[in-house]
N, C-alpha and C. Protein backbone atom coordinates (compact mmCIF):
# COMPACT_ATOMS: atom_id res chain seq x y z
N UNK A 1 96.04 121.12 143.70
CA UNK A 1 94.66 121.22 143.30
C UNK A 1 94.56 122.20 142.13
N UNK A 2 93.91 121.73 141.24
CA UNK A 2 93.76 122.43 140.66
C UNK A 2 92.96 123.98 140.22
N UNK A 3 93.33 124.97 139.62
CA UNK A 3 92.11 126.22 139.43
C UNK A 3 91.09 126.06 138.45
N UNK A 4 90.05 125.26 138.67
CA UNK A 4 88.96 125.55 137.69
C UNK A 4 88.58 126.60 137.13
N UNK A 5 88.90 127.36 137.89
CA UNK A 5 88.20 129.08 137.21
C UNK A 5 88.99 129.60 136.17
N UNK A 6 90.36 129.12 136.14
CA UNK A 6 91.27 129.62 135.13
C UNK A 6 91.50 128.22 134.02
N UNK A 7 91.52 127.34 134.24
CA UNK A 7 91.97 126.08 133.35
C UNK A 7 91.01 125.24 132.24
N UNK A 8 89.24 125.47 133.42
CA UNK A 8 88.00 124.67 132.59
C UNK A 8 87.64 125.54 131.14
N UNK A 9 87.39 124.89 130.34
CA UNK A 9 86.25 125.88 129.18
C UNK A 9 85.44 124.78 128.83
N UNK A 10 84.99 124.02 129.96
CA UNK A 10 83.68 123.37 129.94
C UNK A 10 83.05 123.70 131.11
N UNK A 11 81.33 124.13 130.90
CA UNK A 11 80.87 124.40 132.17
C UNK A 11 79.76 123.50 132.61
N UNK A 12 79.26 123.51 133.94
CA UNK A 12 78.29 122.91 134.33
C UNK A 12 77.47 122.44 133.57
N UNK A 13 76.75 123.39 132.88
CA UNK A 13 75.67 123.07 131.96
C UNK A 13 76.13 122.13 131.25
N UNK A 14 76.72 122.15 130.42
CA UNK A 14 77.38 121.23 129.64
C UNK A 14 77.67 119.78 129.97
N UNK A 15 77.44 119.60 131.47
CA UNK A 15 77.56 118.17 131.74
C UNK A 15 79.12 117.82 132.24
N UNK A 16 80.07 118.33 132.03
CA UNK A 16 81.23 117.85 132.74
C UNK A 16 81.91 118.12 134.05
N UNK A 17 81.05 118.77 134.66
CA UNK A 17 81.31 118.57 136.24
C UNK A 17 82.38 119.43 136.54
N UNK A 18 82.79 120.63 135.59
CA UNK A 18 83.60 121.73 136.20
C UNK A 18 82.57 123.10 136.43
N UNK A 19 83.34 124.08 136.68
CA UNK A 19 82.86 125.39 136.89
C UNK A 19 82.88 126.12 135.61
N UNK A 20 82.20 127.05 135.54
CA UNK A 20 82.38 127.93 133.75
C UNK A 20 83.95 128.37 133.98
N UNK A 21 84.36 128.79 132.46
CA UNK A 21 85.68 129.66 133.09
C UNK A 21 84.79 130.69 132.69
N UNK A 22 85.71 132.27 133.71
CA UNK A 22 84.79 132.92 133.68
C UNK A 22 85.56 134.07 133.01
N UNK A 23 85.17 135.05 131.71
CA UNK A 23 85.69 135.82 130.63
C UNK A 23 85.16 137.04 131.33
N UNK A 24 84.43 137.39 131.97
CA UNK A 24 83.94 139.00 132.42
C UNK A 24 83.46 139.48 133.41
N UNK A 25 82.73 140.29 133.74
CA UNK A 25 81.86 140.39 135.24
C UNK A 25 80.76 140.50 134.80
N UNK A 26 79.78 139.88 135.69
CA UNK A 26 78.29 140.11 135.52
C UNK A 26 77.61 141.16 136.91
N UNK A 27 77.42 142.15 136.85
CA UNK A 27 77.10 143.24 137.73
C UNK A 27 76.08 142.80 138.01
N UNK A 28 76.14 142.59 139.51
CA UNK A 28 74.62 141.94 140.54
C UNK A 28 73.84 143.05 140.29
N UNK A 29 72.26 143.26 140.49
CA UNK A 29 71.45 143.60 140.20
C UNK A 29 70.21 143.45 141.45
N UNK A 30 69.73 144.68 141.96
CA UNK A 30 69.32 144.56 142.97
C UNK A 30 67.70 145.25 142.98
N UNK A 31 66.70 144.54 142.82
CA UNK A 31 65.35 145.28 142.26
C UNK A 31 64.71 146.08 143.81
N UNK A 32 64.39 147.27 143.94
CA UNK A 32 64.33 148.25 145.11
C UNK A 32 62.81 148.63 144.99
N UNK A 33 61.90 147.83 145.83
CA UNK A 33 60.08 148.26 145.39
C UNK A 33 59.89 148.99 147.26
N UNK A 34 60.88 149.57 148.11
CA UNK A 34 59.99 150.27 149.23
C UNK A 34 61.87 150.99 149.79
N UNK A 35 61.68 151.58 150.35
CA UNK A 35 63.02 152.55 150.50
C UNK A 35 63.92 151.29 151.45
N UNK A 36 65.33 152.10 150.92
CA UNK A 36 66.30 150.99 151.28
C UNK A 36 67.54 151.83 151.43
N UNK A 37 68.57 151.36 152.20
CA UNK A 37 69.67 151.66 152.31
C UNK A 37 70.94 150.42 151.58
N UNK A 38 71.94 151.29 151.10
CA UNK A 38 72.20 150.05 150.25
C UNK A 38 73.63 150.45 151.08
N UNK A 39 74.88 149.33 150.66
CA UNK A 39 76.22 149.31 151.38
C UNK A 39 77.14 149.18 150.55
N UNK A 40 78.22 149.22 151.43
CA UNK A 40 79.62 149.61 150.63
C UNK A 40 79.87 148.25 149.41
N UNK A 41 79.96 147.16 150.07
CA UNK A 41 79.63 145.93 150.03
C UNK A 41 79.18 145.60 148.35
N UNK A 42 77.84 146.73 148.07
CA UNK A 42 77.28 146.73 146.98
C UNK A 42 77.49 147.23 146.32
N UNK A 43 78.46 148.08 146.28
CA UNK A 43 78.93 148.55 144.76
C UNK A 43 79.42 147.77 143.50
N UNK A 44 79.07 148.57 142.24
CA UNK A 44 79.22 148.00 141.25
C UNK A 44 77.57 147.46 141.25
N UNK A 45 76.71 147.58 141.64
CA UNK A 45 75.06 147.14 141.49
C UNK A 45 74.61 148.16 140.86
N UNK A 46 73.42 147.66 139.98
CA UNK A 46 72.47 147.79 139.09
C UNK A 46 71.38 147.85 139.68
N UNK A 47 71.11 149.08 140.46
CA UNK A 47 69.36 149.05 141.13
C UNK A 47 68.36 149.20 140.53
N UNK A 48 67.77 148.61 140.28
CA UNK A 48 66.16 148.45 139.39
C UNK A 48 65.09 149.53 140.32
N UNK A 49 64.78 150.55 139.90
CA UNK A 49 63.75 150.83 141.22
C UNK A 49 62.35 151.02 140.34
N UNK A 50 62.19 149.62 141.47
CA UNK A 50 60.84 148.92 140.56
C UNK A 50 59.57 149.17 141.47
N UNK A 51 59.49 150.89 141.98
CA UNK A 51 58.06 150.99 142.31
C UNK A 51 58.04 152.52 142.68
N UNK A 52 56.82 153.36 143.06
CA UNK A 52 56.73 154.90 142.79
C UNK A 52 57.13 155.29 144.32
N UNK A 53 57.76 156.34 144.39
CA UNK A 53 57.79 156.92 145.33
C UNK A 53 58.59 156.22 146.49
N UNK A 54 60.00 155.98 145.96
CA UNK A 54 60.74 155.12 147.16
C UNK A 54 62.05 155.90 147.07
N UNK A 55 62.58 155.85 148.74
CA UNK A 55 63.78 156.60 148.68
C UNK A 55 64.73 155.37 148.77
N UNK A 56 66.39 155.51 148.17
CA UNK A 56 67.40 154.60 148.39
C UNK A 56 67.92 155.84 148.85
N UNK A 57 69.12 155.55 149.99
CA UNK A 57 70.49 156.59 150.94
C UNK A 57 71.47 155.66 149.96
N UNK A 58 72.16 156.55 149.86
CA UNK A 58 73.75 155.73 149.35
C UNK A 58 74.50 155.82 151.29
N UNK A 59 75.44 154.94 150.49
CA UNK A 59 76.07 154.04 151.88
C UNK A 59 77.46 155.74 151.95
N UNK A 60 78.19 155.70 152.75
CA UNK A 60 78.80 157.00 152.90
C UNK A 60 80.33 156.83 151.71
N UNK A 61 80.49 158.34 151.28
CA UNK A 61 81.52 157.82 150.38
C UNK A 61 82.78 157.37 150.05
N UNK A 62 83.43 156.49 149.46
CA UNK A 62 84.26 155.97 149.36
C UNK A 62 84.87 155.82 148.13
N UNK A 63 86.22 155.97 148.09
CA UNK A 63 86.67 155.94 146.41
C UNK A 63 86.48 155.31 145.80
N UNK A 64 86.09 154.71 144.72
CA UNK A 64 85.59 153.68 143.75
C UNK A 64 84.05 153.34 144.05
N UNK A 65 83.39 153.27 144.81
CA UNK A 65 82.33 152.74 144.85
C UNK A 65 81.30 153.44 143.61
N UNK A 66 80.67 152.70 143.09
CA UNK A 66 79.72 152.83 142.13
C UNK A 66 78.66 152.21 141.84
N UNK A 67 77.60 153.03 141.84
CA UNK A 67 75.96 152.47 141.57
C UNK A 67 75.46 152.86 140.41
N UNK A 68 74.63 152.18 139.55
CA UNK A 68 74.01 152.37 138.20
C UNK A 68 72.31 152.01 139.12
N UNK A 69 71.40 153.19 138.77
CA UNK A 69 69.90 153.30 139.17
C UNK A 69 69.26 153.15 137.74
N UNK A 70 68.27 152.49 137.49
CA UNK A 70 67.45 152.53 136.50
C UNK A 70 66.09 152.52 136.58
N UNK A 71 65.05 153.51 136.60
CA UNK A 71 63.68 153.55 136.46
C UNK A 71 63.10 152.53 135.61
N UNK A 72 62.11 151.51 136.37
CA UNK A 72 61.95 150.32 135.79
C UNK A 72 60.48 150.30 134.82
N UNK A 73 59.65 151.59 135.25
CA UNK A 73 58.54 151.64 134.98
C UNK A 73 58.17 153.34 134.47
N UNK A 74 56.63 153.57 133.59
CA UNK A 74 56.79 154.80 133.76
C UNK A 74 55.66 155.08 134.76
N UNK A 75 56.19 155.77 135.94
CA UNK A 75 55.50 156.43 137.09
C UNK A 75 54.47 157.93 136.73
N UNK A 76 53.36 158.65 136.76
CA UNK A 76 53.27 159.62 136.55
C UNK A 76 53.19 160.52 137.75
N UNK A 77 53.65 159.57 139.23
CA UNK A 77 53.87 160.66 139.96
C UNK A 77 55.37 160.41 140.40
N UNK A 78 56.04 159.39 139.64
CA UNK A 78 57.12 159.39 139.81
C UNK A 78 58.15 160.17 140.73
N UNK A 79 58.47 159.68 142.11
CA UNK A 79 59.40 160.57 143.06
C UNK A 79 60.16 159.91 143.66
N UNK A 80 61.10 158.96 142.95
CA UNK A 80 61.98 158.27 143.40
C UNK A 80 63.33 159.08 143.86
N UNK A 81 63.92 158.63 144.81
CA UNK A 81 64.64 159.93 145.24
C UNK A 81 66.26 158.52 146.00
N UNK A 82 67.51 159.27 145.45
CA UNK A 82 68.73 158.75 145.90
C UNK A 82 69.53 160.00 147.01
N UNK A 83 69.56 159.30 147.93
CA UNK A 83 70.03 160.52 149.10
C UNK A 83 71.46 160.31 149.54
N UNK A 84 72.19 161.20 150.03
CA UNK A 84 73.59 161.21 150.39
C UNK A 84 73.73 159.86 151.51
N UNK A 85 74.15 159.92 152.28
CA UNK A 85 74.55 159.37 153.76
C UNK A 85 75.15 160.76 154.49
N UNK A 86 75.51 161.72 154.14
CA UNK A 86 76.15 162.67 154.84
C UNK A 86 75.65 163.67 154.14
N UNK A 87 75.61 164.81 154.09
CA UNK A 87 75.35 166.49 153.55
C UNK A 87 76.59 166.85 152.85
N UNK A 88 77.46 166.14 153.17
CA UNK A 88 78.65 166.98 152.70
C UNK A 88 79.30 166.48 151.78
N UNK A 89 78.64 165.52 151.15
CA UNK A 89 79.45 164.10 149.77
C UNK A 89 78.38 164.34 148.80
N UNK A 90 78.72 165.91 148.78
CA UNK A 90 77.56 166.57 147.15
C UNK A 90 77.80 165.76 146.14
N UNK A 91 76.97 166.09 145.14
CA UNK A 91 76.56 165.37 144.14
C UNK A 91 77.16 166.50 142.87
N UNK A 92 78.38 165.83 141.98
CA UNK A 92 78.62 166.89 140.80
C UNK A 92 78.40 166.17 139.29
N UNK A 93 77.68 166.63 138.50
CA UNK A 93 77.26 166.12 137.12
C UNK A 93 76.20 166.62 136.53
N UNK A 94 75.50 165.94 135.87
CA UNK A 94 74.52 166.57 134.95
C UNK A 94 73.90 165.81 134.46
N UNK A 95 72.64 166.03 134.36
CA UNK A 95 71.23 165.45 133.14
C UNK A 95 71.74 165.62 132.07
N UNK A 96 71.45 164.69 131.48
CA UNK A 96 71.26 165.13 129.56
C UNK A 96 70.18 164.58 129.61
N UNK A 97 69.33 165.70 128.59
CA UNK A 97 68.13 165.18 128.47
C UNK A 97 68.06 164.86 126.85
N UNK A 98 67.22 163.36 126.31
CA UNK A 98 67.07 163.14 124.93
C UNK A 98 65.84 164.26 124.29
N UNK A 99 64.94 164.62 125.25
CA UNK A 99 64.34 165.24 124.32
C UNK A 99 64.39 166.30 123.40
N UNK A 100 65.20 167.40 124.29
CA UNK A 100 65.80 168.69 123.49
C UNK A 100 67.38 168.40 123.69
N UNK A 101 68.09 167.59 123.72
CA UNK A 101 68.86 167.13 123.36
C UNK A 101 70.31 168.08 124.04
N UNK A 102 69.49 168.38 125.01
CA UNK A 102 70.37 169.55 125.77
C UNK A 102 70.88 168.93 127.51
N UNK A 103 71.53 169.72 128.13
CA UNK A 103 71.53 169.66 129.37
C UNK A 103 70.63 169.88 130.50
N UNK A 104 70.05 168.56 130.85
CA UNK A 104 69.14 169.92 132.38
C UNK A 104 69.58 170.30 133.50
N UNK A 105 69.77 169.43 134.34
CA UNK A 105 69.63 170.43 135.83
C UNK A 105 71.33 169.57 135.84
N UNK A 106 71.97 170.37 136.98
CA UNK A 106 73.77 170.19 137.30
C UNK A 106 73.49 169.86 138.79
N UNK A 107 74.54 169.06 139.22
CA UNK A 107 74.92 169.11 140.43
C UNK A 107 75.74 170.20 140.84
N UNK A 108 75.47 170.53 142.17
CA UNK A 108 76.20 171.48 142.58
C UNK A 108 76.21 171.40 144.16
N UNK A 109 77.31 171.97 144.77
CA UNK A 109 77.62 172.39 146.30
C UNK A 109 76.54 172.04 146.91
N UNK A 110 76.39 171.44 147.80
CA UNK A 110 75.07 171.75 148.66
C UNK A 110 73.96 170.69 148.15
N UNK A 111 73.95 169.84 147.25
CA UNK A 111 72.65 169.12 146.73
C UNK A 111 73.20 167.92 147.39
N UNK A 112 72.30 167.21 147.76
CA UNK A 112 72.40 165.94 148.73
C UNK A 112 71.15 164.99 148.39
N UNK A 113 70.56 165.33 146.84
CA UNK A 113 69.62 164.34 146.87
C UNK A 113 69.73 164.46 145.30
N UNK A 114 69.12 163.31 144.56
CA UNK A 114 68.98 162.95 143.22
C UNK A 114 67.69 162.81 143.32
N UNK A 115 66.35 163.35 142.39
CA UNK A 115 64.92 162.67 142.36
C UNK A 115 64.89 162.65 141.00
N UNK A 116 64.10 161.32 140.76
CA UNK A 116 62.97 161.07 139.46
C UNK A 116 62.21 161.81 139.74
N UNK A 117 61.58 162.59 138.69
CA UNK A 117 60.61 163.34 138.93
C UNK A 117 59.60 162.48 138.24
N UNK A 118 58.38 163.84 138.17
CA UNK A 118 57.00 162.54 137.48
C UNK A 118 57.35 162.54 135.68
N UNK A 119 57.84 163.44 135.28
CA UNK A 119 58.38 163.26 133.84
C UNK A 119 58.80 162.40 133.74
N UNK A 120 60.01 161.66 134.61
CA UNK A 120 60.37 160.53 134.09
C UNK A 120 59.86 159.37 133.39
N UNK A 121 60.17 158.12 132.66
CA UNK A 121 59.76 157.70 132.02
C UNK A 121 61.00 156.23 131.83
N UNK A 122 60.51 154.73 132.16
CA UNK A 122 61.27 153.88 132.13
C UNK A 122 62.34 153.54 131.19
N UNK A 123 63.59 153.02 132.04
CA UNK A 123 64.96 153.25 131.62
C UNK A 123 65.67 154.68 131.60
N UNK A 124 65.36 155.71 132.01
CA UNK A 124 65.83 156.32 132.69
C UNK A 124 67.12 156.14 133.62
N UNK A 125 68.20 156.63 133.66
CA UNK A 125 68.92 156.07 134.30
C UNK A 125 69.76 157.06 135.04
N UNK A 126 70.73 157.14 136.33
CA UNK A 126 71.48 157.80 136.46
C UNK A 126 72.54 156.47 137.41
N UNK A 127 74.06 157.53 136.84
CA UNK A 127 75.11 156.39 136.91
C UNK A 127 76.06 157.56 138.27
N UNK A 128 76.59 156.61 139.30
CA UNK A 128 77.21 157.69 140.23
C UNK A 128 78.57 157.15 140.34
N UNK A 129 79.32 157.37 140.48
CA UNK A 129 81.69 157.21 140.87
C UNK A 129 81.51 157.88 142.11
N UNK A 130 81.89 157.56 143.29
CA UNK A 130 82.75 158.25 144.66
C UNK A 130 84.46 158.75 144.09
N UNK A 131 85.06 159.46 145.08
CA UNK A 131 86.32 159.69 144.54
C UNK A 131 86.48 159.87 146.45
N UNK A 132 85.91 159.37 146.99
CA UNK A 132 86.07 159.38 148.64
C UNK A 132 85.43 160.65 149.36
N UNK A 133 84.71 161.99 148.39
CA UNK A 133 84.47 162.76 149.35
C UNK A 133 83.26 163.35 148.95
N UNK A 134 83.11 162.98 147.46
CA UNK A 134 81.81 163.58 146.48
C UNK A 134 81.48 162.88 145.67
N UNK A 135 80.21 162.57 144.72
CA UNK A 135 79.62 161.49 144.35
C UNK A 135 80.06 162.40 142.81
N UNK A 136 80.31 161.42 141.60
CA UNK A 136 79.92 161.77 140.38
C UNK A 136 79.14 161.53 139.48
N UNK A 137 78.18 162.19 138.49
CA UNK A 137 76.88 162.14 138.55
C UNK A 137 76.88 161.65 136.87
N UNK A 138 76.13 160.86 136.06
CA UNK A 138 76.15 161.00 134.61
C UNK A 138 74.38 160.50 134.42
N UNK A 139 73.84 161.64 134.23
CA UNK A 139 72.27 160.76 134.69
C UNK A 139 71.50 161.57 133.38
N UNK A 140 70.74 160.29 132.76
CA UNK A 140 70.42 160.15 131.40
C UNK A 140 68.70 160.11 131.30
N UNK A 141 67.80 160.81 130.64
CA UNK A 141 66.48 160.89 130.63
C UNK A 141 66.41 161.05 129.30
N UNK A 142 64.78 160.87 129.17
CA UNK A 142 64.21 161.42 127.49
C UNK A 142 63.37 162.19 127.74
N UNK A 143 63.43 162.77 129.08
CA UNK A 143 62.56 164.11 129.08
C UNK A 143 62.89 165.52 130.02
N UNK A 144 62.83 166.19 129.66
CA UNK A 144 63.60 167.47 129.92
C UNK A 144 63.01 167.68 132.06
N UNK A 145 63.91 168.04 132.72
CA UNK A 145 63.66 167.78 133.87
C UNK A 145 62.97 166.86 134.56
N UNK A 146 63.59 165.97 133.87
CA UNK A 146 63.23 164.16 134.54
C UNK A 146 63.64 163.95 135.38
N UNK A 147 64.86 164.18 135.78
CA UNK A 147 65.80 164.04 136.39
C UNK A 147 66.63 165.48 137.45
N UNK A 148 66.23 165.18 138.31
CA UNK A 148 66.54 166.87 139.20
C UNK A 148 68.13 166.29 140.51
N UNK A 149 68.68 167.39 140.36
CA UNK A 149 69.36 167.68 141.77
C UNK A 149 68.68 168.50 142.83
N UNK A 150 68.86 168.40 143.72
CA UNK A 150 67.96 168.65 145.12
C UNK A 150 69.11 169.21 146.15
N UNK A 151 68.58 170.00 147.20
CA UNK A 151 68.64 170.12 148.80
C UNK A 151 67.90 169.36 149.26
């Protein structure tokens, strides 16, 4: 039998009755409008959090797993909030903020929560890596404490 996935470069659309071949990954994408717990399962997702004031838990940590969050809207009470699964799988990284073009708030020991604050402002984003025991943080705003680490 043959492998369509490796052999076709004609796809469905096209009318000939194979599968696409497929050149890359397309990262599933998961739109989050009331609090949610997300899973191991889902890493590598693109969470849209497409409404004010909702918490997501990350699933507990594991090496490789990775989530990309993106503020879909601008909130002005904005308090979207990403929480550990455990207390003890801190959060290490940092804001950059576009507006003063500086650093804001760091992860550190002891923080077990990520919030949008109400500064925030859509597309906003923060990107997280597990390494199995602590989350890594690269989280991007255009406004200076948009973006907070928490207890």
């Amino acid at each position: 039998m043959a492998n369509y996935l490796s052999v076709s470069t004609k796809s469905v659309e096209q009318g000939q009755g194979r599968l696409p071949k497929l050149r890359g990954q397309i990262a599933p994408t998961k739109v989050v409008i009331a609090d949610a717990t997300l899973y191991d399962y889902e890493s590598g997702s693109v969470i849209l959090l497409g409404a004010n004031g909702i918490d997501v838990t990350l699933p507990a940590a594991a090496a490789g797993l990775n989530f990309t969050f993106i503020l879909t809207a601008n909130y002005d009470t904005a308090v979207c909030t990403i929480i550990q699964a455990a207390a003890t799988e801190d959060f290490w990284g940092h804001h950059f903020d576009a507006t003063t073009g500086g650093s804001g708030d760091s992860g550190a020991a002891s923080n077990t929560k990520i919030t949008f604050t109400s500064t925030s402002l859509k597309g906003d984003r923060v990107e997280l890596i597990s390494d199995g025991t602590v989350w890594y943080v690269k989280a991007s705003g255009r406004a200076d404490s948009s973006i907070t680490f928490d207890n």
